[in-house]
PDB file of N, CA and C in Angstrom:
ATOM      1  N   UNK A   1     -33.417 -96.751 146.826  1.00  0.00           N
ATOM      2  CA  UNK A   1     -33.887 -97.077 148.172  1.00  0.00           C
ATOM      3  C   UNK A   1     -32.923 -96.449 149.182  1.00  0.00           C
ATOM      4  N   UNK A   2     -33.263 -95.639 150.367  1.00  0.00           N
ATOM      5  CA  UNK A   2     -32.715 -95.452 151.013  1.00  0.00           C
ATOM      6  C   UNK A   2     -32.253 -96.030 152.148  1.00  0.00           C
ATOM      7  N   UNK A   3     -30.998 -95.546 152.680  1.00  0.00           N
ATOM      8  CA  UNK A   3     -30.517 -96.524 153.927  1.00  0.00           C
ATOM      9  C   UNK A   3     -31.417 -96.258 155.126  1.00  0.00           C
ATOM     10  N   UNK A   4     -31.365 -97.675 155.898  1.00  0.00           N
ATOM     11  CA  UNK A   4     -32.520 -97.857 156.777  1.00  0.00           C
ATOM     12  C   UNK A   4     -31.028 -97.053 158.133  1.00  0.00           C
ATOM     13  N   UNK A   5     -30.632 -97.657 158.452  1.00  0.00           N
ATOM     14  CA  UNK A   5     -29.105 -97.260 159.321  1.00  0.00           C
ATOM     15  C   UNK A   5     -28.483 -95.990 158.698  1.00  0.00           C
ATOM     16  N   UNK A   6     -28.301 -95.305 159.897  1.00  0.00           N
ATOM     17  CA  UNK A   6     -27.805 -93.675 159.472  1.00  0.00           C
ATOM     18  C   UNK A   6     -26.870 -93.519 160.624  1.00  0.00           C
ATOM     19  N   UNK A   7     -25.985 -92.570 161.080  1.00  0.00           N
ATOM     20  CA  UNK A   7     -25.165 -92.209 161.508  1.00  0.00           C
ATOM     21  C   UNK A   7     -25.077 -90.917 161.939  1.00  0.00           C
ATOM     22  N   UNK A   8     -24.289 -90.552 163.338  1.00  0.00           N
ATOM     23  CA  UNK A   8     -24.092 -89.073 163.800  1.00  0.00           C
ATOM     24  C   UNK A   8     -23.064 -89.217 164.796  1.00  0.00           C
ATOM     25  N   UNK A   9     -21.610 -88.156 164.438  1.00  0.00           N
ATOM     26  CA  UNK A   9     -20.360 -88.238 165.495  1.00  0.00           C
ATOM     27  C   UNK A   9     -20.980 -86.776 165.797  1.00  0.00           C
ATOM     28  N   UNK A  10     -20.693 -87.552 167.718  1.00  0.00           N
ATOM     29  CA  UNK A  10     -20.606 -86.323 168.515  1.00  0.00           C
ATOM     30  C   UNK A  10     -19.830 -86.099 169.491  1.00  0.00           C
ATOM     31  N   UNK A  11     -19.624 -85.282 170.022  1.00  0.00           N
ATOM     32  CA  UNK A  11     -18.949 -85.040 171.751  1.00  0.00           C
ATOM     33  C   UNK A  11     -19.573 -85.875 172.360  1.00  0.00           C
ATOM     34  N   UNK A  12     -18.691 -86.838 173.195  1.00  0.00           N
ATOM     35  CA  UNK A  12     -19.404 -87.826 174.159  1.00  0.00           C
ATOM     36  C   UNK A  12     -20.336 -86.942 175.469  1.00  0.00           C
ATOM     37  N   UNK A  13     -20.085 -85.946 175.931  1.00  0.00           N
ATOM     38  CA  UNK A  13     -20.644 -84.886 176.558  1.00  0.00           C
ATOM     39  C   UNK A  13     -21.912 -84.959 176.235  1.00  0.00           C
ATOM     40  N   UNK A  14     -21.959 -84.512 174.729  1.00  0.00           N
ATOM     41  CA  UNK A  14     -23.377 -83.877 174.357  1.00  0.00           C
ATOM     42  C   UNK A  14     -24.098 -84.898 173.855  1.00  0.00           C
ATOM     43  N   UNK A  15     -23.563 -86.006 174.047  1.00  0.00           N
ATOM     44  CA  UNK A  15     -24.829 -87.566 174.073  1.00  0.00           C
ATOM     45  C   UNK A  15     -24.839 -87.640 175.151  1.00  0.00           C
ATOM     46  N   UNK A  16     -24.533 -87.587 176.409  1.00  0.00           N
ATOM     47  CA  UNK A  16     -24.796 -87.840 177.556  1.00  0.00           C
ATOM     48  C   UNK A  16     -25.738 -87.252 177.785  1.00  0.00           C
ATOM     49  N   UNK A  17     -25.602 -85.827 177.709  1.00  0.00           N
ATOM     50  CA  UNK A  17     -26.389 -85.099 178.295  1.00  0.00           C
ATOM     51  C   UNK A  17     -28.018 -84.945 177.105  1.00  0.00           C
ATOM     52  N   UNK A  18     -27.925 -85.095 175.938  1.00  0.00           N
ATOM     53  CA  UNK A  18     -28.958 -85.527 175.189  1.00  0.00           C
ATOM     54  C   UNK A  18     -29.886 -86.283 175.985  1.00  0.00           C
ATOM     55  N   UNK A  19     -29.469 -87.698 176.605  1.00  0.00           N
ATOM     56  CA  UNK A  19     -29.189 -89.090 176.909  1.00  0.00           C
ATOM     57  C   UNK A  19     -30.049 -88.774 178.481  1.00  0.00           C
ATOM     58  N   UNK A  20     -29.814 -87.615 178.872  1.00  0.00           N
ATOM     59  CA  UNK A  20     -30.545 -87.045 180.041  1.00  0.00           C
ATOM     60  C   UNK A  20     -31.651 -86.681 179.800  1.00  0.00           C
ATOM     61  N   UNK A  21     -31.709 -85.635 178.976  1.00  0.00           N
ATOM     62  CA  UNK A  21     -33.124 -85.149 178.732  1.00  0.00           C
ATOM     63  C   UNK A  21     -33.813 -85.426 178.019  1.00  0.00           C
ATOM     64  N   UNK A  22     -33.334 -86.826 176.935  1.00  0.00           N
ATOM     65  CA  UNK A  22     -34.309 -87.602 176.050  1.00  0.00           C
ATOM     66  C   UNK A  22     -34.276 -86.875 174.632  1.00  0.00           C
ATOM     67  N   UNK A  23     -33.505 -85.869 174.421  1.00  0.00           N
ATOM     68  CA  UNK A  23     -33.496 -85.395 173.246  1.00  0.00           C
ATOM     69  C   UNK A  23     -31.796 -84.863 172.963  1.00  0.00           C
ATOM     70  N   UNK A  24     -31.416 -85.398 171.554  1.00  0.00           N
ATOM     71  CA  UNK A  24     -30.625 -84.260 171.419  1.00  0.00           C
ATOM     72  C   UNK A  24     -31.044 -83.296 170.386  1.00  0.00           C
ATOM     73  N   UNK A  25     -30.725 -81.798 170.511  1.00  0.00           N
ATOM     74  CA  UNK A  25     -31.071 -80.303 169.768  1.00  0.00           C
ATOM     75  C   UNK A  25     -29.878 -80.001 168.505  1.00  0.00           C
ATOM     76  N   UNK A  26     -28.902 -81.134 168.417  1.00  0.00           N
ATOM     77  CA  UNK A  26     -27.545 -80.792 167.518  1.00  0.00           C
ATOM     78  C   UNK A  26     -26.615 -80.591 168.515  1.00  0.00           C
ATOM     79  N   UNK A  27     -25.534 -80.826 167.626  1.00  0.00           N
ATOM     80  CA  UNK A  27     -24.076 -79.274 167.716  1.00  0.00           C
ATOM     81  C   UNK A  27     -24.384 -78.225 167.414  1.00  0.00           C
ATOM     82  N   UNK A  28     -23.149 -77.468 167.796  1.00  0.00           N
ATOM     83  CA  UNK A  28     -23.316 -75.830 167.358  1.00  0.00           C
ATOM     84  C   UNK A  28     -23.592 -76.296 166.019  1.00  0.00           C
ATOM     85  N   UNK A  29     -22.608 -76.759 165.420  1.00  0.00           N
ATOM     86  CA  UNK A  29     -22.635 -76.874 163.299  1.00  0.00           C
ATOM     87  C   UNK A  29     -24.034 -77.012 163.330  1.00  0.00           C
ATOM     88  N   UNK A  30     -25.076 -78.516 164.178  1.00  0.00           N
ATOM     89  CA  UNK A  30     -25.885 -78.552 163.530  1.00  0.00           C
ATOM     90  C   UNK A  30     -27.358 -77.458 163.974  1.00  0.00           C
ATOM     91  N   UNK A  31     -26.764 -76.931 164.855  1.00  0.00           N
ATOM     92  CA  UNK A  31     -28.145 -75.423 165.253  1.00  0.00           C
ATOM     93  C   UNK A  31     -27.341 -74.515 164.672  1.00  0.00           C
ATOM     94  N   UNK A  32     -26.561 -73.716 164.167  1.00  0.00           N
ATOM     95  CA  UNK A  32     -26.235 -72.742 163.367  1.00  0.00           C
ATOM     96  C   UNK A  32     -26.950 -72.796 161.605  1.00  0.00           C
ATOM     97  N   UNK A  33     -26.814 -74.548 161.503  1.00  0.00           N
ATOM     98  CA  UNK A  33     -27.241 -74.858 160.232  1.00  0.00           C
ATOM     99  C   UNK A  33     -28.716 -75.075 159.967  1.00  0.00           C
ATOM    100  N   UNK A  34     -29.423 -75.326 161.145  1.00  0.00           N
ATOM    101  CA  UNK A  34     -30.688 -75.524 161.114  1.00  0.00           C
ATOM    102  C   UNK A  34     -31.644 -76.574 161.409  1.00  0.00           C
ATOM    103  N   UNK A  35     -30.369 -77.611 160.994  1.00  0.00           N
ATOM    104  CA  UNK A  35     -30.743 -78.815 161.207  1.00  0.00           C
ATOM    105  C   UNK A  35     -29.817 -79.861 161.543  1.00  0.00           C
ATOM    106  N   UNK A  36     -29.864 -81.344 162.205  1.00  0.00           N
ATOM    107  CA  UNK A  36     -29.220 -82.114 162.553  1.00  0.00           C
ATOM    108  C   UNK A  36     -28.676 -82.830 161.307  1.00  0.00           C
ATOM    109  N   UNK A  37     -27.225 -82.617 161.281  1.00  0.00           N
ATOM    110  CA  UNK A  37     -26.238 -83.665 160.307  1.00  0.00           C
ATOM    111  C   UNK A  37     -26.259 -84.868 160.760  1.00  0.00           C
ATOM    112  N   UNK A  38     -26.650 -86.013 159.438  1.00  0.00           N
ATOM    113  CA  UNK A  38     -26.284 -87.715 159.704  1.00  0.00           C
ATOM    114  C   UNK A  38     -25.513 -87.859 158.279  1.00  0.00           C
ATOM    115  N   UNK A  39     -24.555 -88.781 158.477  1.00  0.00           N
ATOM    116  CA  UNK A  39     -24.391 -89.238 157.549  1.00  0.00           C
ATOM    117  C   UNK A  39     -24.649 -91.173 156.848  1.00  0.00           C
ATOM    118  N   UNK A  40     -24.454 -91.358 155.940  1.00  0.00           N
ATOM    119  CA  UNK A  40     -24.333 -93.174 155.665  1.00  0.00           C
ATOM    120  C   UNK A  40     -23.229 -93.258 155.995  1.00  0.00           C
ATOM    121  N   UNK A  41     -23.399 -94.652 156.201  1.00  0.00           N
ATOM    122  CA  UNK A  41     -22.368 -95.459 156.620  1.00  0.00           C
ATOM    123  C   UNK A  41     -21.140 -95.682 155.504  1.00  0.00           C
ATOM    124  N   UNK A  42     -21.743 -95.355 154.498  1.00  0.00           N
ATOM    125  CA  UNK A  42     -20.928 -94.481 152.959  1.00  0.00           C
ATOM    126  C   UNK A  42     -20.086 -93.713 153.439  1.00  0.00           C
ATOM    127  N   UNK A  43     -20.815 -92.718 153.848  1.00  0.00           N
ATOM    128  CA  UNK A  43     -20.337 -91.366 154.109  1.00  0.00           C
ATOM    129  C   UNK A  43     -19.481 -91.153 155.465  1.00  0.00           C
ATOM    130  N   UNK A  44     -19.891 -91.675 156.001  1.00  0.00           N
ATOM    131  CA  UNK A  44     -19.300 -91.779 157.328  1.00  0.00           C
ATOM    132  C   UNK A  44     -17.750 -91.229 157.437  1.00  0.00           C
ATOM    133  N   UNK A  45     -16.822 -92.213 157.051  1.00  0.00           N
ATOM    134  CA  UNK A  45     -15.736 -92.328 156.955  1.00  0.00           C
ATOM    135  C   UNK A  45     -14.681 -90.461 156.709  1.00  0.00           C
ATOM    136  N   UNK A  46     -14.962 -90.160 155.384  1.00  0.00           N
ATOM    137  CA  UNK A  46     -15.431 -88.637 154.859  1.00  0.00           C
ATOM    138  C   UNK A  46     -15.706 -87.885 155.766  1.00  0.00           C
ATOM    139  N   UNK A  47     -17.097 -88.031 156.437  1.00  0.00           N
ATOM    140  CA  UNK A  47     -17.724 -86.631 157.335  1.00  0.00           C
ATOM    141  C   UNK A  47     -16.816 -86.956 158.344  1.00  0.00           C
ATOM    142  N   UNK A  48     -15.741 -87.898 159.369  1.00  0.00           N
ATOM    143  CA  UNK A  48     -15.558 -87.876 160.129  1.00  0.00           C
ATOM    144  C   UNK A  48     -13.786 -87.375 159.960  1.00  0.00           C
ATOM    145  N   UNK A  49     -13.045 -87.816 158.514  1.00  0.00           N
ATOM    146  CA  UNK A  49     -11.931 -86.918 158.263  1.00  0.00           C
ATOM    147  C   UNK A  49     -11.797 -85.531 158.201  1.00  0.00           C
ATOM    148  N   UNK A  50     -12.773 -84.863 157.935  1.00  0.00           N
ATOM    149  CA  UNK A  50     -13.331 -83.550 157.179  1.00  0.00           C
ATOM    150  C   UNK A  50     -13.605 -82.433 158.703  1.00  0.00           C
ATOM    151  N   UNK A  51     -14.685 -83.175 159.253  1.00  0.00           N
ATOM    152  CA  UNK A  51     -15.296 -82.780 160.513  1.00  0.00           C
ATOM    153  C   UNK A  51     -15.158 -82.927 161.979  1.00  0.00           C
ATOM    154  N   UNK A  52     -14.329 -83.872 161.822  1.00  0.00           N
ATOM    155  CA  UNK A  52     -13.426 -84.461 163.501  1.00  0.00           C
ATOM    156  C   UNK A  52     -12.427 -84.396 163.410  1.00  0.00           C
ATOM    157  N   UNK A  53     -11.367 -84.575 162.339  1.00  0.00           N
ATOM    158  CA  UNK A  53     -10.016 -84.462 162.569  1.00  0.00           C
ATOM    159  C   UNK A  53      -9.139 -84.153 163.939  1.00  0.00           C
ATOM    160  N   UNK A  54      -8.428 -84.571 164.614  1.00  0.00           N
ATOM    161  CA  UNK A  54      -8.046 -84.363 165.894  1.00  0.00           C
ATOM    162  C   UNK A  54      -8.862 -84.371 167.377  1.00  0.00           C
ATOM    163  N   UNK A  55     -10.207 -84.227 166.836  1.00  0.00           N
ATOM    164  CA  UNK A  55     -11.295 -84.419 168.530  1.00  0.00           C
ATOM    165  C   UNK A  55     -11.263 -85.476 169.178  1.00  0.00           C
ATOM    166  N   UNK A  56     -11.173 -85.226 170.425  1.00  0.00           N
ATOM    167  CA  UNK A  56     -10.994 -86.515 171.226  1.00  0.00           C
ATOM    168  C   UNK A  56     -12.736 -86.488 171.710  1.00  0.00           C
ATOM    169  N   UNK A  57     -12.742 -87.850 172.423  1.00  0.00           N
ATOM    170  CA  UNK A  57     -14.149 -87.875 172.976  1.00  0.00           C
ATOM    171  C   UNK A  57     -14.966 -87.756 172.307  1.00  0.00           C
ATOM    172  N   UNK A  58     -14.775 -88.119 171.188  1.00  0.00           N
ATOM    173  CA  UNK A  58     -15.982 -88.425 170.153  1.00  0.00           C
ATOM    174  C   UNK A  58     -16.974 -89.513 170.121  1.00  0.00           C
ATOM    175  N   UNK A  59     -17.995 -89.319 169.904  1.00  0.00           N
ATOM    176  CA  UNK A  59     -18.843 -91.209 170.194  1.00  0.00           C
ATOM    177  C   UNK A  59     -19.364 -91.326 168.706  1.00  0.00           C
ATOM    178  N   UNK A  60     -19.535 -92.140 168.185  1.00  0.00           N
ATOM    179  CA  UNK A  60     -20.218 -92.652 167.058  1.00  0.00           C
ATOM    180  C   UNK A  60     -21.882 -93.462 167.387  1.00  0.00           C
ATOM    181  N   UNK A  61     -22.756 -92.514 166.843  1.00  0.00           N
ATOM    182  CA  UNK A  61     -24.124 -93.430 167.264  1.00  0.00           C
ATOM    183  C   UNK A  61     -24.939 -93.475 165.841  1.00  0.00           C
ATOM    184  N   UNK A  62     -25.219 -94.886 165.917  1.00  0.00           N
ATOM    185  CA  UNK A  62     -26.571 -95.689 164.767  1.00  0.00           C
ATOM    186  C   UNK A  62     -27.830 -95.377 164.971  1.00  0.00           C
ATOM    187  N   UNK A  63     -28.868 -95.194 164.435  1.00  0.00           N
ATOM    188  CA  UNK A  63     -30.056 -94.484 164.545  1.00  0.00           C
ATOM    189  C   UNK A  63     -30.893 -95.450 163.025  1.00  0.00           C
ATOM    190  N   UNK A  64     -31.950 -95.994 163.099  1.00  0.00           N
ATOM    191  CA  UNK A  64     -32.813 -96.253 162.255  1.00  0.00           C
ATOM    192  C   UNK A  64     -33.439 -94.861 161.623  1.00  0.00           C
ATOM    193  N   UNK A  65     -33.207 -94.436 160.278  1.00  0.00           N
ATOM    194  CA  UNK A  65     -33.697 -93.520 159.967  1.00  0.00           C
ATOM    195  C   UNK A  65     -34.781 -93.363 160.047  1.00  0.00           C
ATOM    196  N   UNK A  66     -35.738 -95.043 159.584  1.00  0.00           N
ATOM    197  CA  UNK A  66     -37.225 -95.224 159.853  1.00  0.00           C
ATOM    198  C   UNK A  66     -37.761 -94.343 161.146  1.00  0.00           C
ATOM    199  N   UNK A  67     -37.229 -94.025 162.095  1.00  0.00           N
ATOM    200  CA  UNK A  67     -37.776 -93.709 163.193  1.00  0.00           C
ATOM    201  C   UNK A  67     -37.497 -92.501 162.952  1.00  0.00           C
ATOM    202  N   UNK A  68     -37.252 -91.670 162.226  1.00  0.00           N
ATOM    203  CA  UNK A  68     -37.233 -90.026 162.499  1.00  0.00           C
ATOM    204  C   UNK A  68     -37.638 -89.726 161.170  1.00  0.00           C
ATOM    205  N   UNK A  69     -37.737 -88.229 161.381  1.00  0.00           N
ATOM    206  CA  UNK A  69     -38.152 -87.818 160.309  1.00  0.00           C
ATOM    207  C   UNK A  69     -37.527 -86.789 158.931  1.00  0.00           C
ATOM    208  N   UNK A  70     -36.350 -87.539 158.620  1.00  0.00           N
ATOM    209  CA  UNK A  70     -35.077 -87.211 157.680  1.00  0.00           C
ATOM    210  C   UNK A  70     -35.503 -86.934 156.544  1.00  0.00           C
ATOM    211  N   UNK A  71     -34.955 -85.753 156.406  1.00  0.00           N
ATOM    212  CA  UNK A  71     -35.229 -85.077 154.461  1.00  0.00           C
ATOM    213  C   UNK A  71     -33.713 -85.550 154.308  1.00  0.00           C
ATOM    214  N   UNK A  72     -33.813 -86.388 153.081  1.00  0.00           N
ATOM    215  CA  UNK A  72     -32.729 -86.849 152.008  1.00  0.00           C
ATOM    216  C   UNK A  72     -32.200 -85.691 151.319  1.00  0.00           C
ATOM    217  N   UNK A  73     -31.378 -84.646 151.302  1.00  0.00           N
ATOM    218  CA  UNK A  73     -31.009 -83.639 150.308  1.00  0.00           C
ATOM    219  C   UNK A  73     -29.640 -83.501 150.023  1.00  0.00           C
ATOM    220  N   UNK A  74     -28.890 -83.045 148.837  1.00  0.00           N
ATOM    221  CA  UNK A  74     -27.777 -83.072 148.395  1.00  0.00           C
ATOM    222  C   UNK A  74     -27.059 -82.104 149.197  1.00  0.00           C
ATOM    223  N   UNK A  75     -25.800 -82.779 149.248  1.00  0.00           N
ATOM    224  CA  UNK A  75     -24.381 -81.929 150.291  1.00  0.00           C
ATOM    225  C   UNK A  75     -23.406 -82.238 149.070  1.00  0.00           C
ATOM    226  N   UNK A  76     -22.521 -82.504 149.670  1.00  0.00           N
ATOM    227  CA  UNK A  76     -20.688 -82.848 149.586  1.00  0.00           C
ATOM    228  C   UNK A  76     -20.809 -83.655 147.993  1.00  0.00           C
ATOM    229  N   UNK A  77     -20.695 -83.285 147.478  1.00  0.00           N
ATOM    230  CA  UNK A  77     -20.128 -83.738 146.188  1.00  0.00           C
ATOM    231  C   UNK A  77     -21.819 -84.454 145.632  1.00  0.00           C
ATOM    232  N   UNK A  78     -22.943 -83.393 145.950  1.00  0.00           N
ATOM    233  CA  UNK A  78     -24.439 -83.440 144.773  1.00  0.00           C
ATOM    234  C   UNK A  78     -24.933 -84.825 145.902  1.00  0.00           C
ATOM    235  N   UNK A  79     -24.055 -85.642 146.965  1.00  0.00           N
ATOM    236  CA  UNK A  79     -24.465 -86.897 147.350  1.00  0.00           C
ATOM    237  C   UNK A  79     -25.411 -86.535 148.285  1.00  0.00           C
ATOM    238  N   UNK A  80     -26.683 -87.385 148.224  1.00  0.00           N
ATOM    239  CA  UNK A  80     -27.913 -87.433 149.294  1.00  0.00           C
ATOM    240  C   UNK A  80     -27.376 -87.495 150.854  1.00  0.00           C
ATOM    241  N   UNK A  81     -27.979 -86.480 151.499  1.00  0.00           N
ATOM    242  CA  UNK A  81     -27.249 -86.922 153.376  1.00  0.00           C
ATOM    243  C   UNK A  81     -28.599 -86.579 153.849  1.00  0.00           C
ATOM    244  N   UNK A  82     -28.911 -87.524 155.296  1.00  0.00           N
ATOM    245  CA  UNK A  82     -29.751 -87.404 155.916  1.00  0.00           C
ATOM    246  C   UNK A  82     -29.847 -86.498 156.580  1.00  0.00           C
ATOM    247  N   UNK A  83     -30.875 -85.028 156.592  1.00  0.00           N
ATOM    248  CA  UNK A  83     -31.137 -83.920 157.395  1.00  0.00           C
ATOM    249  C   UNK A  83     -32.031 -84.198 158.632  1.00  0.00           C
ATOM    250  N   UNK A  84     -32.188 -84.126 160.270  1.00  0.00           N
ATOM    251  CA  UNK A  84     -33.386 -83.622 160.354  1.00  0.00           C
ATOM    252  C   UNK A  84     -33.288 -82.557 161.068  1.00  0.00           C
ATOM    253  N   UNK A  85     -34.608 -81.855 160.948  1.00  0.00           N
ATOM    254  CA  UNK A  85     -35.061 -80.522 160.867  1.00  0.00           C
ATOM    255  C   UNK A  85     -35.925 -80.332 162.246  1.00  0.00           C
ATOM    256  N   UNK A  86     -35.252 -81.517 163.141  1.00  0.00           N
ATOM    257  CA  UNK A  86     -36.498 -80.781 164.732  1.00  0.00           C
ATOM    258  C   UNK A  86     -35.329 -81.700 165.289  1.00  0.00           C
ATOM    259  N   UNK A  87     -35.346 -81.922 167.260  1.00  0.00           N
ATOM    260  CA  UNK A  87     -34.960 -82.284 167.912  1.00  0.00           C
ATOM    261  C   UNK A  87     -34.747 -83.642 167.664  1.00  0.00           C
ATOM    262  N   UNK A  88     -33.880 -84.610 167.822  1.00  0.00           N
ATOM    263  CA  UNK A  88     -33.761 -85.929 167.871  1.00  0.00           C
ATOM    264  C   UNK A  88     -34.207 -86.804 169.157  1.00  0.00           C
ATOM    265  N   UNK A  89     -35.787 -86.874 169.299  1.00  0.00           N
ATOM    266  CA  UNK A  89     -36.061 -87.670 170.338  1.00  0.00           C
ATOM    267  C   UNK A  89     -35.758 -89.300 170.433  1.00  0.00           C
ATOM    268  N   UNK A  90     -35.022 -89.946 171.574  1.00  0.00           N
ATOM    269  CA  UNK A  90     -33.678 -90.563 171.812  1.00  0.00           C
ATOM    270  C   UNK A  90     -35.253 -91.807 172.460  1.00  0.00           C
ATOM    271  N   UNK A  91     -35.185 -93.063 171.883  1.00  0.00           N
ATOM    272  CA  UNK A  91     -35.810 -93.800 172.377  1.00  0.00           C
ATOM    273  C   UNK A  91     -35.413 -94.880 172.640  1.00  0.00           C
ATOM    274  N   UNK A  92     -33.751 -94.868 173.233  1.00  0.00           N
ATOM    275  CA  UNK A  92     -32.407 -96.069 173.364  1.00  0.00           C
ATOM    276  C   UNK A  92     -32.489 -96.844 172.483  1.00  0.00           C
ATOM    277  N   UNK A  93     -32.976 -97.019 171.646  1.00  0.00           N
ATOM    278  CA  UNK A  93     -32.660 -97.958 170.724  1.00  0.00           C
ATOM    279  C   UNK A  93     -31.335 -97.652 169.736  1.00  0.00           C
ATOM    280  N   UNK A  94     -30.947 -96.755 169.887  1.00  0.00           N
ATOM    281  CA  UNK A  94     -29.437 -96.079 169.416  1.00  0.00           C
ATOM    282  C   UNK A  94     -28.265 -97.345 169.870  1.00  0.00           C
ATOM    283  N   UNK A  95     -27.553 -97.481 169.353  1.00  0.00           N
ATOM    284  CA  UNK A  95     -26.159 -98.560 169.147  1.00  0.00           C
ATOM    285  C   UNK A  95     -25.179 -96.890 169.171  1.00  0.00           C
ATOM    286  N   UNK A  96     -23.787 -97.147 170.043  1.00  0.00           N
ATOM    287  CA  UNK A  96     -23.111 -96.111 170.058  1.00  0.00           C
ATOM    288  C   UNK A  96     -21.758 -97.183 170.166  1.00  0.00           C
ATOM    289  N   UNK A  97     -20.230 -96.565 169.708  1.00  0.00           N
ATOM    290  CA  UNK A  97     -19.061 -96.448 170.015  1.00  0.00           C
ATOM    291  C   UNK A  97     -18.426 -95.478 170.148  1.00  0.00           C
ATOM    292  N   UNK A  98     -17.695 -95.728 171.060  1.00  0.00           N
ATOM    293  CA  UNK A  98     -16.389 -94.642 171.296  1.00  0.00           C
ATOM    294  C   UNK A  98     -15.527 -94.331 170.259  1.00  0.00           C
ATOM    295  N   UNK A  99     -15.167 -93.615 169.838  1.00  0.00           N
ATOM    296  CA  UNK A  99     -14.258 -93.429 168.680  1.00  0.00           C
ATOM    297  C   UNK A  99     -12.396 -93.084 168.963  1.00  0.00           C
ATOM    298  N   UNK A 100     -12.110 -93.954 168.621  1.00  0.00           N
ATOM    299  CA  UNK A 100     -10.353 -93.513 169.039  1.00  0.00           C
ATOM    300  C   UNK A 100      -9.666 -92.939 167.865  1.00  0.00           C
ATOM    301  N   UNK A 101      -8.619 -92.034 167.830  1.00  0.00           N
ATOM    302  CA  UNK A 101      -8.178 -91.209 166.672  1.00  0.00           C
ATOM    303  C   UNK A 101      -6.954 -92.689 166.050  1.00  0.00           C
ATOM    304  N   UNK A 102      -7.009 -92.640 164.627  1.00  0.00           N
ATOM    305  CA  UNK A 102      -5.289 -93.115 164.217  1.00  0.00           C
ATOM    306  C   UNK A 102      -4.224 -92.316 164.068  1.00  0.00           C
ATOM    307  N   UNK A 103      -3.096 -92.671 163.357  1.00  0.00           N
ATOM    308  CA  UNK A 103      -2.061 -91.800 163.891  1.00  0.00           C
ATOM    309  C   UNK A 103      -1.701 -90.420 162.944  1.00  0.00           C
ATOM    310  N   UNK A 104      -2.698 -90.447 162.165  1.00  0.00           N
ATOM    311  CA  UNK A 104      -3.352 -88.950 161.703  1.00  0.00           C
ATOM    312  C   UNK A 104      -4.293 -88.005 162.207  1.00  0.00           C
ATOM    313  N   UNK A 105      -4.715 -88.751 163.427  1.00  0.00           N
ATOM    314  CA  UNK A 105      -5.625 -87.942 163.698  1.00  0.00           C
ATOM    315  C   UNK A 105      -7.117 -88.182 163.735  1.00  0.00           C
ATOM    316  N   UNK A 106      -7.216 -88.852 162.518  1.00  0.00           N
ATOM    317  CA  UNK A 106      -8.729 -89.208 162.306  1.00  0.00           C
ATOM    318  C   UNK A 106      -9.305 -90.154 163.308  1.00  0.00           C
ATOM    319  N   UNK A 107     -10.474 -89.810 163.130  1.00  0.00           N
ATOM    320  CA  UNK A 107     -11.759 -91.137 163.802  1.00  0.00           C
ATOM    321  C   UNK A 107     -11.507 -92.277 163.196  1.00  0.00           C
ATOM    322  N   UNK A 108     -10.989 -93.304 163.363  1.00  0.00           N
ATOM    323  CA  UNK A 108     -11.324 -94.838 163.670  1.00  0.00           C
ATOM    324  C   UNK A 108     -13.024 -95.025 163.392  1.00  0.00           C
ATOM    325  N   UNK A 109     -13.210 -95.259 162.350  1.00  0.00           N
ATOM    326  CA  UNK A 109     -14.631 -95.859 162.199  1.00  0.00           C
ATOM    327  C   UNK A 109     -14.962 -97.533 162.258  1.00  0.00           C
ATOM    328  N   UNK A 110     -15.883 -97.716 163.490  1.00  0.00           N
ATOM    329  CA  UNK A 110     -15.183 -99.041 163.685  1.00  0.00           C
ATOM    330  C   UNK A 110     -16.534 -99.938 163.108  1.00  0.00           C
ATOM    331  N   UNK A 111     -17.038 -99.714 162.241  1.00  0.00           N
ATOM    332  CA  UNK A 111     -18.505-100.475 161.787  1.00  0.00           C
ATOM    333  C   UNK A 111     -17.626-100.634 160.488  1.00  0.00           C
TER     334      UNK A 111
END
């Protein structure tokens, strides 16, 4: 069974401005790649050592996967991560935090 709660760290910037026009299109990573990176709340922790290390102004936002339309496919070690493959239309029902670094650097995952 898959997780109903999914996950995506971004530039607080580029949720704002998502947050404006009702959609976000990705990061560069995720329009170079094709598609929008989420991870579980599993995973989380991982994608945010790996992939944020040192960024400030990072936000952490929750997303019901039910509501979009996510292909399940293998990444990082054969494990299932949520893809999607079109714009993320934003219908506030999103839960977000700010993310503060510890004293390595990393994101503070605070769920």
């Amino acid at each position: 069974k898959m997780k109903s709660k999914i996950y995506k760290i971004c530039q607080i910037r580029e949720w704002e401005k998502a947050k404006e026009k009702g959609f976000y299109a990705g990061s560069k990573v995720d329009i170079s790649d094709g598609f929008i990176h989420f991870s579980t709340k599993e995973q989380l922790l991982t994608t945010a050592k790996k992939h944020f290390k040192g960024q400030k102004n990072l936000i952490l936002i929750e997303v019901d996967a039910k509501t979009l339309q996510v292909k399940w496919e293998p990444s990082r070690g054969g494990d299932l991560f949520p893809h999607l493959y079109e714009n993320w239309n934003l219908n506030g029902s999103e839960t977000t935090w700010e993310l503060l670094l510890d004293d390595n650097n990393n994101p503070i995952i605070p769920i």
